[in-house]
Protein backbone atom coordinates (compact mmCIF):
# COMPACT_ATOMS: atom_id res chain seq x y z
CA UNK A 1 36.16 -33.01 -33.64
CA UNK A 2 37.88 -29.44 -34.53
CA UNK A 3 39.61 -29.13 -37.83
CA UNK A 4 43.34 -28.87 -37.45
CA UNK A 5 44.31 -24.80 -38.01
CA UNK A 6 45.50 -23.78 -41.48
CA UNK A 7 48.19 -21.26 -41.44
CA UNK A 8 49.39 -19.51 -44.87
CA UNK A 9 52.77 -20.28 -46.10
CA UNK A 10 53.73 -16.68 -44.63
CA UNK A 11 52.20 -17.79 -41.53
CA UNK A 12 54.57 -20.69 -41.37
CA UNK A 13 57.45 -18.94 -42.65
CA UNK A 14 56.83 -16.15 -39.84
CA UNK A 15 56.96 -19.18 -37.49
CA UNK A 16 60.05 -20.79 -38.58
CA UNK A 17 61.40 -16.84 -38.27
CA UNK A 18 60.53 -16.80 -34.26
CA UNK A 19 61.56 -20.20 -33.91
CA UNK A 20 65.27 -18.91 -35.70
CA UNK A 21 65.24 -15.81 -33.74
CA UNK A 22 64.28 -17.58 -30.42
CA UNK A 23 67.52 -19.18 -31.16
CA UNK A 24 69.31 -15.98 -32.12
CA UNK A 25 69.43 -17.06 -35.91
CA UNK A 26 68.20 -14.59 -37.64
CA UNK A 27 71.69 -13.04 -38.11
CA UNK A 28 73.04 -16.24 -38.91
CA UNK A 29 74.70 -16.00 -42.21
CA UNK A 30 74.03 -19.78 -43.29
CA UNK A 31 70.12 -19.87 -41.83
CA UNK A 32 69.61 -16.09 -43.68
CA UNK A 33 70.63 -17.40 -46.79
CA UNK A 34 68.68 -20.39 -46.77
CA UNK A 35 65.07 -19.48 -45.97
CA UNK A 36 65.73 -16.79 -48.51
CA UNK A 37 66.68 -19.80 -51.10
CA UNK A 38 63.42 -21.49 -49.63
CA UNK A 39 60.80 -18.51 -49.70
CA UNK A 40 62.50 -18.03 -53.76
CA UNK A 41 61.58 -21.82 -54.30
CA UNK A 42 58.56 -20.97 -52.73
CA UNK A 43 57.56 -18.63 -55.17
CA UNK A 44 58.65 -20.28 -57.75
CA UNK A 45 56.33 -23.35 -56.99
CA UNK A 46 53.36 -20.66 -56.63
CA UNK A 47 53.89 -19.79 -60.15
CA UNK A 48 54.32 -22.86 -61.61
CA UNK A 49 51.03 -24.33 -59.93
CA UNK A 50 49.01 -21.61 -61.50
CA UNK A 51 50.77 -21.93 -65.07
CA UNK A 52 49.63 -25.63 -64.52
CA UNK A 53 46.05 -25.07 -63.28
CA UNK A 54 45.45 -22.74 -66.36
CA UNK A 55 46.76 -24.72 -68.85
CA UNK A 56 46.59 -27.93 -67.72
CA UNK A 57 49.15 -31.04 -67.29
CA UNK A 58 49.77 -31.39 -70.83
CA UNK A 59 50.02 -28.85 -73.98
CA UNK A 60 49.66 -29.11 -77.44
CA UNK A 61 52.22 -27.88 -79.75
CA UNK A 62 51.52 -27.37 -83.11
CA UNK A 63 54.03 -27.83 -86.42
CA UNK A 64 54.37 -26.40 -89.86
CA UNK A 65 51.45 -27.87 -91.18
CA UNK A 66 49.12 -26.91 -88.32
CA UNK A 67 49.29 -30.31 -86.77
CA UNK A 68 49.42 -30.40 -83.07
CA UNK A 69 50.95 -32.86 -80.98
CA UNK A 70 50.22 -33.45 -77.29
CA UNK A 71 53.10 -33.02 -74.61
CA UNK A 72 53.44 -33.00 -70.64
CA UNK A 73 53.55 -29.64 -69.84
CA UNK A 74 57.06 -28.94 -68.69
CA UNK A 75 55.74 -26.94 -66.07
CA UNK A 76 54.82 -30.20 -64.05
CA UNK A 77 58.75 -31.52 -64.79
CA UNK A 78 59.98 -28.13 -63.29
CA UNK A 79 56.97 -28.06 -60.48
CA UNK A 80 58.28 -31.39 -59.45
CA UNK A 81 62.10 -30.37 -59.46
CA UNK A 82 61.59 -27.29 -57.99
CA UNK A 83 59.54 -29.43 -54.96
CA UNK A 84 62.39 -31.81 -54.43
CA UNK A 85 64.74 -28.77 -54.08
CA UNK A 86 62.36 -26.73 -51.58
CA UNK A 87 62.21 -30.20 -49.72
CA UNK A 88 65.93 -30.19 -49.25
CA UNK A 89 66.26 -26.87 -48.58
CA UNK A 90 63.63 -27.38 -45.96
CA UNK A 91 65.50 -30.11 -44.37
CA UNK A 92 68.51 -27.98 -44.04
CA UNK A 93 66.32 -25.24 -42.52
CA UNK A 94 65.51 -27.51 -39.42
CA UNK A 95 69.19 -29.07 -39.28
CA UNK A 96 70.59 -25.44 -39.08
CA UNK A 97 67.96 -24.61 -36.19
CA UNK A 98 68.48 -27.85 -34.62
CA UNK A 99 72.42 -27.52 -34.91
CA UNK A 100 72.36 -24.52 -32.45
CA UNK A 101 70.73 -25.58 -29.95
CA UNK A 102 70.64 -29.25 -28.33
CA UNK A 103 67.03 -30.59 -26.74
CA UNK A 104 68.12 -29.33 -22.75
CA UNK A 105 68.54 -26.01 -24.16
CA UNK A 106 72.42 -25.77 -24.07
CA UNK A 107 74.40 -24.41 -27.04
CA UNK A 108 75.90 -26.61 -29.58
CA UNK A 109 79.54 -26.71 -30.07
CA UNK A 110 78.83 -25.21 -33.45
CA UNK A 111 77.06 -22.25 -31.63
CA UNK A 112 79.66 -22.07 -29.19
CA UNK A 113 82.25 -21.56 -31.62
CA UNK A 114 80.25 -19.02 -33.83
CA UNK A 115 79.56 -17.11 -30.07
CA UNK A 116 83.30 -17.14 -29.81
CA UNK A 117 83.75 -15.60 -33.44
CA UNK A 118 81.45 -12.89 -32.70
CA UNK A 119 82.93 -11.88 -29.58
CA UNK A 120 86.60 -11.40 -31.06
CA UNK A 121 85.13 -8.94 -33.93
C-alpha cells in the first residue's frame, strides 16, 4: 500500500491559495485577512512547539532561597490556545471559500452581491 503524500504547511497553504483564487478570492478583503491571521497563528504554533521540545512540558522555577519548584510550562497553555484559535480560523477559511461558490458551480448570493459592488466602483 503507498503512503498517503505529505505536503508542508506552505504546500497546503499554497493549495488553499489556488483553491481561493480558482474562486477569484484572493482579492477578497475578508478571505485576505484571514489566511493572513491563520499563516500568523501558524507561526506562532511553530515557535511555541520548539520552545516546548527544548525545554520540555514543564519548568522549574527557582525562589529566593534557591529552591525550585516544578510548573507546566506555559508554553503548552498558549500552544493549546493558540491551536483552538488556528482551528477556528481554519473553519472560517473553508466557510468563506465555500460561501462563494455553491457545489454546481454557480455564484452565491453573497458573491453576487460583492460582483455587483465591484462593478459600480
Amino acid at each position: 500500500m503507498a503512503e498517503p503524500k505529505r505536503t508542508t504547511l506552505q504546500e497546503q497553504a499554497n493549495e488553499l491559495l489556488e483553491r481561493a483564487e480558482e474562486k477569484g478570492l484572493q482579492t477578497n478583503f475578508f478571505f485576505k485577512t484571514t489566511f493572513k491571521r491563520y499563516q500568523v497563528q501558524m507561526n506562532i504554533l511553530a515557535d511555541l512547539e520548539r520552545h516546548i521540545r527544548e525545554e520540555g512540558a514543564t519548568v522549574t522555577k527557582e525562589y529566593v532561597r534557591g529552591r525550585g519548584n516544578l510548573y507546566a510550562n506555559p508554553a503548552v497553555t498558549e500552544y493549546n490556545k493558540t491551536a483552538v484559535a488556528a482551528n477556528g480560523t481554519v473553519i472560517t477559511l473553508i466557510k468563506i471559500l465555500n460561501a462563494f461558490e455553491d457545489e454546481t458551480g454557480n455564484k452565491s448570493k453573497l458573491m453576487q452581491m460583492l460582483d455587483e459592488l465591484n462593478s459600480d466602483e
